[in-house]
C-alpha atoms as a PDB file:
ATOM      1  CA  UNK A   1     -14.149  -6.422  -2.163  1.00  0.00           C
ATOM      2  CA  UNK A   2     -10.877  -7.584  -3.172  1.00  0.00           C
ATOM      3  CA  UNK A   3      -8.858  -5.677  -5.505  1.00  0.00           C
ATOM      4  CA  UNK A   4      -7.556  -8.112  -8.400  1.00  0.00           C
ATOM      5  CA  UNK A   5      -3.827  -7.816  -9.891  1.00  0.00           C
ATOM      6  CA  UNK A   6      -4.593  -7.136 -13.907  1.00  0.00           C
ATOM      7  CA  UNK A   7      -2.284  -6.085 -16.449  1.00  0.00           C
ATOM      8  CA  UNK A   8      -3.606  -2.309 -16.155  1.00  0.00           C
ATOM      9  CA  UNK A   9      -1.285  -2.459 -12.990  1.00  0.00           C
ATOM     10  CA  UNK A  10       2.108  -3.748 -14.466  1.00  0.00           C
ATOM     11  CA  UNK A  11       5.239  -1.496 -14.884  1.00  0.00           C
ATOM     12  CA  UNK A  12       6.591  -4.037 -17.281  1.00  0.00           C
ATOM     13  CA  UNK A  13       9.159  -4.680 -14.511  1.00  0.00           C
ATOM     14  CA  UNK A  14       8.506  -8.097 -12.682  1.00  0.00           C
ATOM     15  CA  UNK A  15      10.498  -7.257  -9.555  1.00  0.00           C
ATOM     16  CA  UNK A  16       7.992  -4.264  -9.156  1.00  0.00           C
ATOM     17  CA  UNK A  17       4.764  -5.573 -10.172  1.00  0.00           C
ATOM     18  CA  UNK A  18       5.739  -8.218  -7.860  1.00  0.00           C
ATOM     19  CA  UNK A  19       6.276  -6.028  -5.092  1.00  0.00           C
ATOM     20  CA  UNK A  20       3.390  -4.129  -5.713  1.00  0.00           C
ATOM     21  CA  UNK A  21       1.047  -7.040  -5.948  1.00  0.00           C
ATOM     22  CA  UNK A  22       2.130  -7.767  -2.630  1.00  0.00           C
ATOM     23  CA  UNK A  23       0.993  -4.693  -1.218  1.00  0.00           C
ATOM     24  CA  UNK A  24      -2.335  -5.525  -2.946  1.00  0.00           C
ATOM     25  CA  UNK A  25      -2.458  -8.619  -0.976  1.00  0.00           C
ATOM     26  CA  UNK A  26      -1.807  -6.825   2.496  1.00  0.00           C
ATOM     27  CA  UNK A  27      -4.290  -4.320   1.345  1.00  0.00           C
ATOM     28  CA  UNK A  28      -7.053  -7.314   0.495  1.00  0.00           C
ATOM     29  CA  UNK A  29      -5.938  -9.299   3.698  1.00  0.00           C
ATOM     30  CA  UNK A  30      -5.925  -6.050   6.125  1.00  0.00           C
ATOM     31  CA  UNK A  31      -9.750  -5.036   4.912  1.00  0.00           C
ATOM     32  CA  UNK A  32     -11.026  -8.575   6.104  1.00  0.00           C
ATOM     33  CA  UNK A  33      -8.927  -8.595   9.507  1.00  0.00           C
ATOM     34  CA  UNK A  34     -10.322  -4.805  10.271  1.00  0.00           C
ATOM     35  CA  UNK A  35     -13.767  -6.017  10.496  1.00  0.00           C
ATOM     36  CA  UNK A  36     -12.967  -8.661  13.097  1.00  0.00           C
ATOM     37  CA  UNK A  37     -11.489  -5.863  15.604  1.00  0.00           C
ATOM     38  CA  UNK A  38     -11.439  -8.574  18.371  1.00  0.00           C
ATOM     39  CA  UNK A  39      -8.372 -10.306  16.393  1.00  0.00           C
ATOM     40  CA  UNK A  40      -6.163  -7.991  17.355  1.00  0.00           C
ATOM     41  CA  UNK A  41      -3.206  -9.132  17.080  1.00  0.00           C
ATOM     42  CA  UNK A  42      -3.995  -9.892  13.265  1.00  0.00           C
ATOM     43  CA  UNK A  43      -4.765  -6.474  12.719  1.00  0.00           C
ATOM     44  CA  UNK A  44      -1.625  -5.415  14.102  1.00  0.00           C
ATOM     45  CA  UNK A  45       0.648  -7.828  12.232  1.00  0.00           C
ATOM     46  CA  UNK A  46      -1.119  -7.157   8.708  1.00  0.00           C
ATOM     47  CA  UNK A  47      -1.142  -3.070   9.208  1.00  0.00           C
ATOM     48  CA  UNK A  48       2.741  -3.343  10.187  1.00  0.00           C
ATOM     49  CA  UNK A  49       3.491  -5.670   7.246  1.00  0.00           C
ATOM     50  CA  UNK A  50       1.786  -3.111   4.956  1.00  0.00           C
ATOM     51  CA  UNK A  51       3.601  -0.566   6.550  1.00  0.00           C
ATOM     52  CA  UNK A  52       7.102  -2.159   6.568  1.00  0.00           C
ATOM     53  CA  UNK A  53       6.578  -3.802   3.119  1.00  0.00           C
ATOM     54  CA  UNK A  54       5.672   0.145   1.452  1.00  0.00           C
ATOM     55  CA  UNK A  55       8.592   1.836   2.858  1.00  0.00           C
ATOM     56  CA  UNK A  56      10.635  -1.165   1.605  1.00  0.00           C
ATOM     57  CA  UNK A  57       9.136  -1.497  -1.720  1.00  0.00           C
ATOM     58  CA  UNK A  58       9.248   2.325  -1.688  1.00  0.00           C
ATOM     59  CA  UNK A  59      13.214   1.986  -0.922  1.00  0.00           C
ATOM     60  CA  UNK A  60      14.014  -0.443  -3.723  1.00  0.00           C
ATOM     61  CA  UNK A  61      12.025   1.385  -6.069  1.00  0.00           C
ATOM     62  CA  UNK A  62      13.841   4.489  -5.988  1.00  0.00           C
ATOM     63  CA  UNK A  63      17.290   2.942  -5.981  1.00  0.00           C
ATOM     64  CA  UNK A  64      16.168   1.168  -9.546  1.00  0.00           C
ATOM     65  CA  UNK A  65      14.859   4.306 -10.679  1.00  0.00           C
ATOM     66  CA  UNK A  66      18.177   6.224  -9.965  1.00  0.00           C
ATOM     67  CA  UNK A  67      19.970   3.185 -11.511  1.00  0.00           C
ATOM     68  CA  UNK A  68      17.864   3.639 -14.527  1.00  0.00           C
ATOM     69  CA  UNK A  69      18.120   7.327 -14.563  1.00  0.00           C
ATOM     70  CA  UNK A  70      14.459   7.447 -14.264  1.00  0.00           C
ATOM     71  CA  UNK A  71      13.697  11.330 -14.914  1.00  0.00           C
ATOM     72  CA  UNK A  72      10.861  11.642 -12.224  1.00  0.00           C
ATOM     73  CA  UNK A  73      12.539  10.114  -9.268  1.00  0.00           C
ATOM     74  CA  UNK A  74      12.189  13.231  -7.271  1.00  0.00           C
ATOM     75  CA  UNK A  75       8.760  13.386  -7.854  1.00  0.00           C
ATOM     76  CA  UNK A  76       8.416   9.828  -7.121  1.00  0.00           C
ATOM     77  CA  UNK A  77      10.670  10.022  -4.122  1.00  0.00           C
ATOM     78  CA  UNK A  78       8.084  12.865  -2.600  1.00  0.00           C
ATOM     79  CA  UNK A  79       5.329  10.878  -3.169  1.00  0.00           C
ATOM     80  CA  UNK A  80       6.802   8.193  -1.806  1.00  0.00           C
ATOM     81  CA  UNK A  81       7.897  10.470   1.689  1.00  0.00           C
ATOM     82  CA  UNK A  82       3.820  11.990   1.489  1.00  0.00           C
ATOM     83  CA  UNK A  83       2.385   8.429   1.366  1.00  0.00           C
ATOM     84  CA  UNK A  84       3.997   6.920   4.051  1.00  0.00           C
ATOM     85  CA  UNK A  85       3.521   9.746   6.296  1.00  0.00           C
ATOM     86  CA  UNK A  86      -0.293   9.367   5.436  1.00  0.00           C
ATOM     87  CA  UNK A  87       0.079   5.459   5.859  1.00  0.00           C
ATOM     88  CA  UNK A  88       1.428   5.918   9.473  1.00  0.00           C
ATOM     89  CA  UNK A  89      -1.453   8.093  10.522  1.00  0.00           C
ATOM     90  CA  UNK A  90      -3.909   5.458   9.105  1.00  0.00           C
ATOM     91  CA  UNK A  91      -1.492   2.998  11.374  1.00  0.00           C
ATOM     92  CA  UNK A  92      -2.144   5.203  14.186  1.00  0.00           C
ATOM     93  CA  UNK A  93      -5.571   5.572  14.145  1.00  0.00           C
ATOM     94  CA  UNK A  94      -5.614   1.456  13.431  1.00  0.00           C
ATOM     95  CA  UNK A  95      -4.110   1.283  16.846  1.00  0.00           C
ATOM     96  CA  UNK A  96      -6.367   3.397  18.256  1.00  0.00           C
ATOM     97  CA  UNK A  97      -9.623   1.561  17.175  1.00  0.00           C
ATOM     98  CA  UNK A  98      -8.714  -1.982  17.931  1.00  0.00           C
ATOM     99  CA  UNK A  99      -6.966  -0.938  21.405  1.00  0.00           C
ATOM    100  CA  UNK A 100     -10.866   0.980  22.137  1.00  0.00           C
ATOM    101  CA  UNK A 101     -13.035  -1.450  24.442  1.00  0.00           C
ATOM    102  CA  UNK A 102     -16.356  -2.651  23.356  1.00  0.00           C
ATOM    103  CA  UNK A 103     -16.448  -1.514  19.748  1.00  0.00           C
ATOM    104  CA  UNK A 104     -19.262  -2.819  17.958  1.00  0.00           C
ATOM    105  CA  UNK A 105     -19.164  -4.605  14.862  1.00  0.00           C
ATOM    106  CA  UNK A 106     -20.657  -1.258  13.409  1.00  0.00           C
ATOM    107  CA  UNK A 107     -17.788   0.322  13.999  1.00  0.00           C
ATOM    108  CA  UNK A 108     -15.410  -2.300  12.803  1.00  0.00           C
ATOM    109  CA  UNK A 109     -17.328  -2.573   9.404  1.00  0.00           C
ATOM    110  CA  UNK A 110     -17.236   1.843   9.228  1.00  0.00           C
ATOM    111  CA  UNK A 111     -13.251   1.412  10.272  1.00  0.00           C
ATOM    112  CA  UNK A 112     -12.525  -1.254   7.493  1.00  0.00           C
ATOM    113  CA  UNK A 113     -14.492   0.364   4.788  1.00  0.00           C
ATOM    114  CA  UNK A 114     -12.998   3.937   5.353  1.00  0.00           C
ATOM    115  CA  UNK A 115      -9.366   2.621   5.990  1.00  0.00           C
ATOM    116  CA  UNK A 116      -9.752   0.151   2.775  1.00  0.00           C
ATOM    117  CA  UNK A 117     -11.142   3.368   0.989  1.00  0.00           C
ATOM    118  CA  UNK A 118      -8.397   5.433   1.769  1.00  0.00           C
ATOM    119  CA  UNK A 119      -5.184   2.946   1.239  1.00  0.00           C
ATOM    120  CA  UNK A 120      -7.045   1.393  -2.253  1.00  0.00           C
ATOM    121  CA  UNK A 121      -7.233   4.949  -3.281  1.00  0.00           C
ATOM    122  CA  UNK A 122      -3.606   5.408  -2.258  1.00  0.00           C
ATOM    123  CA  UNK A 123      -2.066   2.501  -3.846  1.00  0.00           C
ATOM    124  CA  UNK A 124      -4.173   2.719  -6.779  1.00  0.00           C
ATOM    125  CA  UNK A 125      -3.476   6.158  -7.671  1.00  0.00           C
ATOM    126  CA  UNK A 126       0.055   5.693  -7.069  1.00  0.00           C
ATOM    127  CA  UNK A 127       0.551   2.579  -9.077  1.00  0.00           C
ATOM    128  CA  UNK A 128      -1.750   3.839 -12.204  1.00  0.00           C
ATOM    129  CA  UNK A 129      -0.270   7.305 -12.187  1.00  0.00           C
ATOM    130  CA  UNK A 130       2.985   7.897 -10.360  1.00  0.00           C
ATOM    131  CA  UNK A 131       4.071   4.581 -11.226  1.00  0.00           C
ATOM    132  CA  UNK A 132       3.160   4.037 -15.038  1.00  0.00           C
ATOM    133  CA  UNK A 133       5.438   6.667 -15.430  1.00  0.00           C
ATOM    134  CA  UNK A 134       8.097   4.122 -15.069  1.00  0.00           C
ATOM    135  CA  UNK A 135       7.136   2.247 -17.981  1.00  0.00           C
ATOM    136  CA  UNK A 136       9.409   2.184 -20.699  1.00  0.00           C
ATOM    137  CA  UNK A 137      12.399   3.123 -18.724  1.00  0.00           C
ATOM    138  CA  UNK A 138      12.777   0.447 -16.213  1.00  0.00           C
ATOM    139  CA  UNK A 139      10.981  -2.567 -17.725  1.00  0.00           C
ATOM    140  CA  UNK A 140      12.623  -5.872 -17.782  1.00  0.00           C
ATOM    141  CA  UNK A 141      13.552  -5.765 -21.429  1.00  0.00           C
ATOM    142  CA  UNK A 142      16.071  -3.164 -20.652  1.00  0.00           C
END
């Protein structure tokens, strides 16, 4: 099920709700792909574009919050460094699964649903905790 953009997810800064709607996208786009292992080469391209996309977003967002003197950027900055680690390992074992002959559809929907479980938790809890933090001190207004 797709996860929907809603105001519960805005930093008050549209450069970064932007960015991280577009992770939400990937996210929503990459759990339909997964169950249709024999498109591989979607799989591939959507799981890279998540993975290049974070560690860009992740990038930009830490050179706005040192801009704005943002008092948890080190936090932030390790979180950032943990969840990409934990976001190549999921690429891995992507790789893995859709390079496996003759998985069944089974499999594809147990893959999808536990990959899609994992990075929905991930984003999620980063946006609506790490995140929100930045509220206030980098919105647009400022």
């Amino acid at each position: 099920m797709p996860i929907k953009w809603d105001s519960r997810f805005s930093v008050d800064n549209s450069t970064i709700d932007m960015e991280h709607k577009l992770l939400l996208t990937l996210l929503n786009v990459l759990e339909v792909v997964l169950r249709n292992p024999h498109e591989k080469d979607s799989v591939r391209f959507f799981i890279d574009q998540l993975y290049e996309s974070a560690r860009e977003h992740f990038i930009h967002e830490e050179k706005l919050q040192i801009k704005y003197m943002f008092p948890y950027y080190e936090e932030n900055k390790t979180g950032h460094e943990a969840l990409i680690v934990e976001l190549d390992a999921i690429r891995e074992e992507i790789y893995t699964f859709i390079n496996k002959t003759g998985a069944s559809q089974n499999e594809a929907d147990s893959m999808s649903e536990k990959i899609n479980h994992v990075l929905r938790d991930w984003l999620i809890d980063h946006i609506l905790k790490s995140d929100m933090k930045m509220k206030g001190f980098m919105n647009d207004a400022r």
